[in-house]
C-alpha atoms as a PDB file:
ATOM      1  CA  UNK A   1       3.514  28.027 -20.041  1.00  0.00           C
ATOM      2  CA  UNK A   2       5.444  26.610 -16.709  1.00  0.00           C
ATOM      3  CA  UNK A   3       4.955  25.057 -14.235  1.00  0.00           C
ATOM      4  CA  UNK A   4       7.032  24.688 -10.919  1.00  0.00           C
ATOM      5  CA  UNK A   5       6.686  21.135  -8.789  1.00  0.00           C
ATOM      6  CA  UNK A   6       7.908  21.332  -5.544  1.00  0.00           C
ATOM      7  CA  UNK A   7       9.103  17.833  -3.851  1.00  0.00           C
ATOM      8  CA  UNK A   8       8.468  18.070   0.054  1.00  0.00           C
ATOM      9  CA  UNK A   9      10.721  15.143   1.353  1.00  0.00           C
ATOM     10  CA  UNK A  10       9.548  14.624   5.517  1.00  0.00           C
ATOM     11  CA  UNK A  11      12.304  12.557   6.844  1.00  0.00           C
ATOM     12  CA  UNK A  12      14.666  14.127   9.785  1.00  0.00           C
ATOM     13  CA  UNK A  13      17.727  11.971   7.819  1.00  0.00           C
ATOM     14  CA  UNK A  14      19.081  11.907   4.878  1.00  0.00           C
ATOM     15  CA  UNK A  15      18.929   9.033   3.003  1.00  0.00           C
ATOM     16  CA  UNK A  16      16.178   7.148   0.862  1.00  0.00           C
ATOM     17  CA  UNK A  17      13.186   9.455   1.227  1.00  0.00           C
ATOM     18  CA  UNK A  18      15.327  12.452  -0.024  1.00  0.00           C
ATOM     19  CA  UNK A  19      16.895  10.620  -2.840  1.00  0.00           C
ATOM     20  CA  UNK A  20      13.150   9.293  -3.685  1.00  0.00           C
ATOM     21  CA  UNK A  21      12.274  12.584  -3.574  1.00  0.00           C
ATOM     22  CA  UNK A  22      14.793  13.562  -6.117  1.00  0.00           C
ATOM     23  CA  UNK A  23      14.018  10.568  -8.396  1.00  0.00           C
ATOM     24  CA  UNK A  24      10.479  11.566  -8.503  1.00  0.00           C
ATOM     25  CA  UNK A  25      11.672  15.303  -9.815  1.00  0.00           C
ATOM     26  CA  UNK A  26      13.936  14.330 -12.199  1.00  0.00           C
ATOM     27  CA  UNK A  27      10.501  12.224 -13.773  1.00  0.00           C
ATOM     28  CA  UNK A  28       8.256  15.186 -13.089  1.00  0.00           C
ATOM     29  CA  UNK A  29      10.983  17.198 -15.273  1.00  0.00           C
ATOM     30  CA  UNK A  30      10.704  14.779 -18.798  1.00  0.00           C
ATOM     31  CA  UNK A  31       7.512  16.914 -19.248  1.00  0.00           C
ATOM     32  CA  UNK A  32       8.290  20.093 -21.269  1.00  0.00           C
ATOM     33  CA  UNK A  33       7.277  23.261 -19.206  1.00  0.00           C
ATOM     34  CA  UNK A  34       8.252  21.605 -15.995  1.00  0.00           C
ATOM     35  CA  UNK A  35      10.534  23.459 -13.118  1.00  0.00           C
ATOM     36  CA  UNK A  36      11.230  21.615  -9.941  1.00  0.00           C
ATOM     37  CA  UNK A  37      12.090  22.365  -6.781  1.00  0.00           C
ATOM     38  CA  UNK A  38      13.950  20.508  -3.324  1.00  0.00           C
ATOM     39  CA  UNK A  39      12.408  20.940   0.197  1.00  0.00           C
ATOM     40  CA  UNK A  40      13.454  18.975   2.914  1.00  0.00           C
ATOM     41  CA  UNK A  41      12.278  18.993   6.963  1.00  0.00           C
ATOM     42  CA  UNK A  42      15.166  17.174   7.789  1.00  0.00           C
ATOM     43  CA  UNK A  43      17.339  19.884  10.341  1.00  0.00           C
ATOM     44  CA  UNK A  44      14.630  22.798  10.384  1.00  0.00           C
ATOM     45  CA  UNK A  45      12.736  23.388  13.826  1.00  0.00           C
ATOM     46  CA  UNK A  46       8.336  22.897  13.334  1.00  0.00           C
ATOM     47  CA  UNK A  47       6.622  22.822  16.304  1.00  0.00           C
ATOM     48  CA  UNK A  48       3.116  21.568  15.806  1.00  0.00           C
ATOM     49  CA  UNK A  49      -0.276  23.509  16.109  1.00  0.00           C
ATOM     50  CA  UNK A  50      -1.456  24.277  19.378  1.00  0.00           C
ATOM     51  CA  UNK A  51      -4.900  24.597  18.183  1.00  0.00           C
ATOM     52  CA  UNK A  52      -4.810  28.336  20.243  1.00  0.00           C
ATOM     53  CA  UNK A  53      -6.725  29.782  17.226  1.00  0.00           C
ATOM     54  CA  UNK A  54      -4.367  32.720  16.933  1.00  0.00           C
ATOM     55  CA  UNK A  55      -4.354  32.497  12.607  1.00  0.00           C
ATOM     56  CA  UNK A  56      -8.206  32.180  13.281  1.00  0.00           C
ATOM     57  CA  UNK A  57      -8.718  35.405  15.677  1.00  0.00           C
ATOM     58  CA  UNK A  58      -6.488  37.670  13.951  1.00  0.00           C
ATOM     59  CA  UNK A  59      -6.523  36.478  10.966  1.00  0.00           C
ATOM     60  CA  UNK A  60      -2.727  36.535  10.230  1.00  0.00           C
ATOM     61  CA  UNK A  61      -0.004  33.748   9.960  1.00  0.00           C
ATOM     62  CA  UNK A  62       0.781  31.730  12.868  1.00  0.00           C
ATOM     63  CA  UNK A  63       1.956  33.189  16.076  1.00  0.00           C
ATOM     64  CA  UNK A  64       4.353  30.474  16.812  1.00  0.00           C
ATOM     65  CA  UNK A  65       8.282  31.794  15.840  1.00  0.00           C
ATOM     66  CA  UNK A  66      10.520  29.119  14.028  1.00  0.00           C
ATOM     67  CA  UNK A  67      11.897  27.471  10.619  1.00  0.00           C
ATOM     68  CA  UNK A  68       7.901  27.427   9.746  1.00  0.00           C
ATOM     69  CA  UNK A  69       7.678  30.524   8.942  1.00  0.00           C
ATOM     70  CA  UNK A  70      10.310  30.373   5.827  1.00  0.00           C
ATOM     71  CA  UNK A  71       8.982  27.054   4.936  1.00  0.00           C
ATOM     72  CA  UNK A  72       5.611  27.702   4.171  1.00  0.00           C
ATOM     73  CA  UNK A  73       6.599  30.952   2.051  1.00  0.00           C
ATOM     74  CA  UNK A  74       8.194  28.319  -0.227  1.00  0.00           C
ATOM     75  CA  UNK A  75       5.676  25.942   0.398  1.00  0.00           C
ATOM     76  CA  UNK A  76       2.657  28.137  -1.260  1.00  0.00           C
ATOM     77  CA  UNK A  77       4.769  29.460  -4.104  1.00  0.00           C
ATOM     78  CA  UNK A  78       4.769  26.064  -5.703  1.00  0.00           C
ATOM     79  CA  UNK A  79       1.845  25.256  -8.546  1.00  0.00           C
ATOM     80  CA  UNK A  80       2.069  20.908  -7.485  1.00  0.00           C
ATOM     81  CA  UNK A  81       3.837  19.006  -4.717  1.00  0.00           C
ATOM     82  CA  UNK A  82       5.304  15.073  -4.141  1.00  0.00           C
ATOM     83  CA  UNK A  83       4.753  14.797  -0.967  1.00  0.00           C
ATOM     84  CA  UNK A  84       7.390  12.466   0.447  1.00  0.00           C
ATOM     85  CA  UNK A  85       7.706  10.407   4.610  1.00  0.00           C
ATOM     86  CA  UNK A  86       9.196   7.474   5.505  1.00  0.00           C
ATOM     87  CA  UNK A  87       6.993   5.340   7.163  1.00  0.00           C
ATOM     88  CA  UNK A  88       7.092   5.930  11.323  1.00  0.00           C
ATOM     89  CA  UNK A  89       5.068   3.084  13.365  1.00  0.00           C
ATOM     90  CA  UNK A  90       2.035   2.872  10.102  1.00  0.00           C
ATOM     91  CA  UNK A  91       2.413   6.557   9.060  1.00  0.00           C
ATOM     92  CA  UNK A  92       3.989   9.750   8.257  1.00  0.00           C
ATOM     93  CA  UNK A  93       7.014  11.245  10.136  1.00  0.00           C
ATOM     94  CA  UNK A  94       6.152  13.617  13.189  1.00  0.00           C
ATOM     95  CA  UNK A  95       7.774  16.384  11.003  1.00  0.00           C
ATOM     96  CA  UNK A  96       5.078  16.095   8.454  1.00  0.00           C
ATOM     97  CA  UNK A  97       2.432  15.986  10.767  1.00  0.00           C
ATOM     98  CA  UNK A  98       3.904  19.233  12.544  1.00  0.00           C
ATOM     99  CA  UNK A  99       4.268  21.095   9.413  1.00  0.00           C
ATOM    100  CA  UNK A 100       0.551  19.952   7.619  1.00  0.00           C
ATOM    101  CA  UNK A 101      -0.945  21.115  11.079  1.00  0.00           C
ATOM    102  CA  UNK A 102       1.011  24.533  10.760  1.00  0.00           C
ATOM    103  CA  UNK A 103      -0.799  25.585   7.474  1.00  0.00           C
ATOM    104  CA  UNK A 104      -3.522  26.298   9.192  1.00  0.00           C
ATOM    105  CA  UNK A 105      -3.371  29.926   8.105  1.00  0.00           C
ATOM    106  CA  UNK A 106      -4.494  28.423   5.042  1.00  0.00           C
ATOM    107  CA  UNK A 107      -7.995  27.651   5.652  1.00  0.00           C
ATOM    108  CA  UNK A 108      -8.645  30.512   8.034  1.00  0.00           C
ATOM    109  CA  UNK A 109      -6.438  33.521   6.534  1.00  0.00           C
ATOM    110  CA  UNK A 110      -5.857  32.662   2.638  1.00  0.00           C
ATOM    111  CA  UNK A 111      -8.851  29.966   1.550  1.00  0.00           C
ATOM    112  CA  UNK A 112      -7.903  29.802  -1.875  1.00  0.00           C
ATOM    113  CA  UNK A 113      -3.999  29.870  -1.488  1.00  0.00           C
ATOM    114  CA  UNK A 114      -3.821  25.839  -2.960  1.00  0.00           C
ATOM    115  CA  UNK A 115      -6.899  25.595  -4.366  1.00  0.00           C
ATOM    116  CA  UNK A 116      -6.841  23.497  -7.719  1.00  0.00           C
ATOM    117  CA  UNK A 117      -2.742  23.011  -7.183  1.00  0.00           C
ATOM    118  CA  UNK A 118      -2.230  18.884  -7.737  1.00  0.00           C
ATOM    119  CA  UNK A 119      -0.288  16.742  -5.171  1.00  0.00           C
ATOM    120  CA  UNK A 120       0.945  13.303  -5.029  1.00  0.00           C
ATOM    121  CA  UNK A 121       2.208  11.315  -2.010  1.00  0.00           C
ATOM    122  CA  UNK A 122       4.913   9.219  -1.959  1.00  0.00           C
ATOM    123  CA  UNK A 123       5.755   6.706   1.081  1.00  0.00           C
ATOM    124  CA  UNK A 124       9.076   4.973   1.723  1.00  0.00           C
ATOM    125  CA  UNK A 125       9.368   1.534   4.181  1.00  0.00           C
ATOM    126  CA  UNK A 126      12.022  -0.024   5.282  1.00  0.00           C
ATOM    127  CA  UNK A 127      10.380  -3.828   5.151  1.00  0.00           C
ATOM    128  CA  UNK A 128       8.595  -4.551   1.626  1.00  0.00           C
ATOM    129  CA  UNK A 129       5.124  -4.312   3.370  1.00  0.00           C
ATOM    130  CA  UNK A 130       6.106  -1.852   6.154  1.00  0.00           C
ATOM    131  CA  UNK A 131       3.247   0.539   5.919  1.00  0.00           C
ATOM    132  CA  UNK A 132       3.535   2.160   2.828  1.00  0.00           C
ATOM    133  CA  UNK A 133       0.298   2.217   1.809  1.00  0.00           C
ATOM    134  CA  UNK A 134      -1.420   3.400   5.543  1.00  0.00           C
ATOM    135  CA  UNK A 135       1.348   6.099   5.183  1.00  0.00           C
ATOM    136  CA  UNK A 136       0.076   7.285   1.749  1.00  0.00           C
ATOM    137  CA  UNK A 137      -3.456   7.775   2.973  1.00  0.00           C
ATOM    138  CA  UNK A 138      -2.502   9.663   5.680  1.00  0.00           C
ATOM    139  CA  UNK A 139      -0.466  12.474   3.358  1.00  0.00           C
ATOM    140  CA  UNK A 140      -3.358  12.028   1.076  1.00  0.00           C
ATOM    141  CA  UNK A 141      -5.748  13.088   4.110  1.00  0.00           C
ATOM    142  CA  UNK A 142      -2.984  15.978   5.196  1.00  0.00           C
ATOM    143  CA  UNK A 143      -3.240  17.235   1.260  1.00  0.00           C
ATOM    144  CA  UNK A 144      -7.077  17.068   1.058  1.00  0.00           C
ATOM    145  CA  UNK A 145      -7.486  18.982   4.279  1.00  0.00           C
ATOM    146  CA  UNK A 146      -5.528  21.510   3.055  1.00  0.00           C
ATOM    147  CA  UNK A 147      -6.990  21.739  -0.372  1.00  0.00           C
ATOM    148  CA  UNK A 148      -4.732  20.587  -2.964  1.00  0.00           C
ATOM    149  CA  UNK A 149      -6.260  18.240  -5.406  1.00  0.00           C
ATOM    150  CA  UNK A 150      -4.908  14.555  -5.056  1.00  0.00           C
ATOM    151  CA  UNK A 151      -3.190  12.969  -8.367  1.00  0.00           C
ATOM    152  CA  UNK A 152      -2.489   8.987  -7.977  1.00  0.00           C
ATOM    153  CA  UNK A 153       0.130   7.538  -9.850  1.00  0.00           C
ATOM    154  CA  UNK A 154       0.003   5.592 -13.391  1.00  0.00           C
ATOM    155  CA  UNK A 155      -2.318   2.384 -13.490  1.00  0.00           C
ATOM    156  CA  UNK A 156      -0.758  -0.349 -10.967  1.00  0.00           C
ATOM    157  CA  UNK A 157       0.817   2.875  -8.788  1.00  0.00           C
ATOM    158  CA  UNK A 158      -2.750   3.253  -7.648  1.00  0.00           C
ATOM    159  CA  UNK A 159      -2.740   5.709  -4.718  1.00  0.00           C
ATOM    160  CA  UNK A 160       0.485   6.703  -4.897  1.00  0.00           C
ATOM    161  CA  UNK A 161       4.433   6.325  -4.672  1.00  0.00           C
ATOM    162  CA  UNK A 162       6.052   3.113  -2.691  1.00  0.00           C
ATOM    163  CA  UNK A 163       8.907   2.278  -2.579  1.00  0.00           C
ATOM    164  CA  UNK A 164      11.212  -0.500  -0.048  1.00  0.00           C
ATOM    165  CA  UNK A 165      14.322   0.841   1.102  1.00  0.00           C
ATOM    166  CA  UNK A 166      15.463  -2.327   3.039  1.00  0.00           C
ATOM    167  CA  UNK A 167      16.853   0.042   5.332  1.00  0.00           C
ATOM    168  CA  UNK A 168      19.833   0.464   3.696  1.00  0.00           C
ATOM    169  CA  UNK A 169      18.773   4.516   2.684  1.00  0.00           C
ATOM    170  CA  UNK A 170      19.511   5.198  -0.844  1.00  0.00           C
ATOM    171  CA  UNK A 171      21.259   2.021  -2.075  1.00  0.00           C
ATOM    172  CA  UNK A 172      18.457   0.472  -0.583  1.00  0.00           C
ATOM    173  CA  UNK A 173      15.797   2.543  -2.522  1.00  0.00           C
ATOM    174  CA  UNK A 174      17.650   2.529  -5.630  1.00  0.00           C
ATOM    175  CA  UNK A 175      17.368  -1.284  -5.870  1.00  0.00           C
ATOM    176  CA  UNK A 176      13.293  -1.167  -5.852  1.00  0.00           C
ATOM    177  CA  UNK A 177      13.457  -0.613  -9.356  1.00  0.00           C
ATOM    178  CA  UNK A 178       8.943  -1.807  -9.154  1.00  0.00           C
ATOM    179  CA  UNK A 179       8.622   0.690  -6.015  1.00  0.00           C
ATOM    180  CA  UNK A 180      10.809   3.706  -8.171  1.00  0.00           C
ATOM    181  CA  UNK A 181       8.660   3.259 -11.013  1.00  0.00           C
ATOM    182  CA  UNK A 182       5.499   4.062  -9.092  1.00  0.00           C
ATOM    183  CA  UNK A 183       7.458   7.268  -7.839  1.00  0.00           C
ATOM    184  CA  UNK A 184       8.058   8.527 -11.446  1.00  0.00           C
ATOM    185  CA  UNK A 185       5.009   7.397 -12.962  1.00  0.00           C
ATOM    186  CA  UNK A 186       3.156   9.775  -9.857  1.00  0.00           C
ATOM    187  CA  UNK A 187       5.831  12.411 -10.552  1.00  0.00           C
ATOM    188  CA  UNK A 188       4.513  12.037 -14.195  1.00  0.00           C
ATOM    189  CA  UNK A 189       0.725  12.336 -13.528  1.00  0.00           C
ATOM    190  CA  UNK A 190       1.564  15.037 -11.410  1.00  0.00           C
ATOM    191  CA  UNK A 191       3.017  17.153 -13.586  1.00  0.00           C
ATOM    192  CA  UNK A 192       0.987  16.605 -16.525  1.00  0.00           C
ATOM    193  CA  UNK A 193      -1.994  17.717 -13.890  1.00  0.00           C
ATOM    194  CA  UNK A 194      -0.352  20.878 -12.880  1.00  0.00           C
ATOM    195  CA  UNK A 195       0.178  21.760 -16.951  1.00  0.00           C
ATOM    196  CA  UNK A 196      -3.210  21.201 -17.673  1.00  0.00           C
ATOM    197  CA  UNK A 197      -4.880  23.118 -14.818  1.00  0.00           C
ATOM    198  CA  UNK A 198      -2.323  26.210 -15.958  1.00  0.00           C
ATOM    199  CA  UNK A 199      -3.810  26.019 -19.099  1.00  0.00           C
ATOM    200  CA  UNK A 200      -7.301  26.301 -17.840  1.00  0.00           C
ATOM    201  CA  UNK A 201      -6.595  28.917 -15.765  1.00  0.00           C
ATOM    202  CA  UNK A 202      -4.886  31.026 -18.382  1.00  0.00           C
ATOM    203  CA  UNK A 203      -7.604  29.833 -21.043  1.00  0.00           C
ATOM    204  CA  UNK A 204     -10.443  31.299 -18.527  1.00  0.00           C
END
């Protein structure tokens, strides 16, 4: 049995919410069974929904031509997800928001495409109380409405992953050695979620 966790990281740079990203993967992979897998926004071109019901009418992907269409063939392949932003003024990145909105498709062309995968959000600030928890909730929200079930991290992670990068990108984030541990112990919970719902499913 295997299982393949898919780390989304949402920043247009690279720096501490990619390496976060890979931190959290690296924990998701101490579980036996456990594949991984690196997506980034940062560089690809997501223009946001336009809310011109085209996925609803014709009931077929989105009408709108650019690096969206790759990125949610990827996307829906995975069986979990770490969902990863910096915080932008008390939330995710624009790039997140663009791409949630985009899978659309989902909930008026393929319904059950998600259903009963696990996801886990992960938020990165550059002050010590920057947002990090608003920014959580949101990606929670984005994962709910697109029906993934939401995993929070170990007791004292509650919701999910935080982490202070003291704007100094990944030697910054490195140095959070409290914040990192809430990443893995998420990555962790994560993973052992997605194992055990594969094991239901293939049980019956």
């Amino acid at each position: 049995m295997a299982v393949e966790i898919l780390g989304l990281a949402g920043s247009p740079r690279k720096g501490a919410t990619e390496y976060v990203v890979e931190e959290a993967l690296r924990a998701a992979q101490e579980l036996p069974g456990v594949s991984t897998k690196f997506m980034t926004l940062r560089g690809k071109k997501i223009q946001p929904c336009t809310g011109c019901d085209y996925c609803k009418t014709h009931k077929t992907r989105c009408c709108i031509k650019d690096d969206m269409e790759e990125l949610f063939e990827e996307f829906v392949k995975a069986d979990a997800y770490l969902i990863a932003s910096p915080v932008y003024v008390m939330a995710p990145t624009p790039h997140l928001a663009a791409f949630f909105s985009r899978l659309r498709p989902i909930h008026h062309v393929y319904p059950g495409m998600l259903r009963n995968k696990p996801g886990g959000a992960i938020a990165v600030g550059g002050t010590r109380h920057g947002g990090q928890e608003v920014t959580v909730n949101i990606l929670i929200n984005y994962m709910l409405t697109r029906g993934l079930i939401v995993v929070g991290g170990e007791i004292g992670g509650y919701a999910g992953g935080k982490v202070w990068s003291q704007d100094k990108k990944e030697e910054g984030a490195a140095a959070d050695s409290i914040g990192l541990e809430t990443v893995r112990g998420l990555a962790r919970r994560v993973a052992e979620v997605a194992l055990l719902l594969k094991a239901a499913q293939r049980g019956g």
